[in-house]
Every structure is written in structure tokens, then in C-alpha cells.
N, C-alpha and C. Protein backbone atom coordinates (compact mmCIF):
# COMPACT_ATOMS: atom_id res chain seq x y z
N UNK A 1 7.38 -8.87 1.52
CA UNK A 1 6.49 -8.19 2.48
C UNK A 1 7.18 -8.18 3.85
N UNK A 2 7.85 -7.16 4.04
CA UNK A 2 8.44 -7.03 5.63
C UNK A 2 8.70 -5.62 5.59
N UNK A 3 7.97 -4.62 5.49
CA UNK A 3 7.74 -3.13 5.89
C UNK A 3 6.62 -3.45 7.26
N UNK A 4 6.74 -2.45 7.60
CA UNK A 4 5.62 -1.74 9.01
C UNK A 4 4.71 -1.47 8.35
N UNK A 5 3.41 -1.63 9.24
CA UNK A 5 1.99 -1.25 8.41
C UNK A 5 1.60 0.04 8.82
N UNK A 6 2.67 0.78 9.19
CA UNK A 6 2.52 2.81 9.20
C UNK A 6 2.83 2.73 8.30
N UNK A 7 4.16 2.33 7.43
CA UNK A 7 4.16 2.50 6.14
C UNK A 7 3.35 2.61 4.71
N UNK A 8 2.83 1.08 4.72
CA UNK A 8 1.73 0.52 3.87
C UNK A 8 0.75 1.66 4.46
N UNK A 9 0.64 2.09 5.87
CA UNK A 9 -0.73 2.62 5.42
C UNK A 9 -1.08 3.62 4.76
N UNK A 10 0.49 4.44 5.39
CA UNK A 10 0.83 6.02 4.56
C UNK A 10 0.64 6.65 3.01
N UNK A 11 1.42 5.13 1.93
CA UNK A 11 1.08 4.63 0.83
C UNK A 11 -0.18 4.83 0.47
N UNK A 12 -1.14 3.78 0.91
CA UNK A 12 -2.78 3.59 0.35
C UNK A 12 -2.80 4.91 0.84
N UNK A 13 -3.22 5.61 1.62
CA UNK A 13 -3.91 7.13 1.76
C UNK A 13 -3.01 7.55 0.52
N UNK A 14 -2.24 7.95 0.23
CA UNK A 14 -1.73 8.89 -0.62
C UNK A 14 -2.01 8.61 -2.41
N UNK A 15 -1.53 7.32 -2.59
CA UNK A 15 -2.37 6.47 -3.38
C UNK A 15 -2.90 5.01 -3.51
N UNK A 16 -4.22 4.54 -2.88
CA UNK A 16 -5.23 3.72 -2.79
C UNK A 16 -5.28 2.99 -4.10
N UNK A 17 -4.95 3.27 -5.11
CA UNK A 17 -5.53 2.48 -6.41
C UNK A 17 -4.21 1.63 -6.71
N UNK A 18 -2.78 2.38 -6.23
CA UNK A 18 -1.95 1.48 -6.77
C UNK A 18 -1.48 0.78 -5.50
N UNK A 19 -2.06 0.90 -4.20
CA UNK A 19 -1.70 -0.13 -3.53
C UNK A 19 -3.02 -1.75 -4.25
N UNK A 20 -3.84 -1.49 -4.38
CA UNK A 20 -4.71 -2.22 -4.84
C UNK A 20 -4.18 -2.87 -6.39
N UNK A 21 -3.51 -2.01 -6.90
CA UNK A 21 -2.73 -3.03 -8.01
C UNK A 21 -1.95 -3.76 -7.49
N UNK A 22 -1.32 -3.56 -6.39
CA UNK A 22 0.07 -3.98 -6.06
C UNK A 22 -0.04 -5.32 -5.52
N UNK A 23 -1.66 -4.86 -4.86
CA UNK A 23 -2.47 -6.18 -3.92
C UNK A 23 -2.60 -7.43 -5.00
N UNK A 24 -3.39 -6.91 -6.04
CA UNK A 24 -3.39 -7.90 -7.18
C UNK A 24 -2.93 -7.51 -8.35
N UNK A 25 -1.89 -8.41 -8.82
CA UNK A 25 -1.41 -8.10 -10.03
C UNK A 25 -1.78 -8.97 -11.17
């Protein structure tokens, strides 16, 4: 975990379900 959170946020908007996998695996 050492990206920018513009990044991560860009991610979840585009797809939300697999940042949430990613959150918990």
C-alpha cells in the first residue's frame, strides 16, 4: 500500500466491487 488516494479513488469509481475484494480477501 503506497499509491496516492487519487488513484485508489479513481479505481473504486470505475470498479467499487473489486476494490472491496481487494479490501478483503
Amino acid at each position: 500500500r503506497g499509491r496516492p488516494d487519487s488513484l485508489k479513488r479513481g479505481l473504486v469509481a470505475r470498479i467499487p466491487p473489486l476494490d472491496l475484494l481487494k479490501d478483503r480477501p
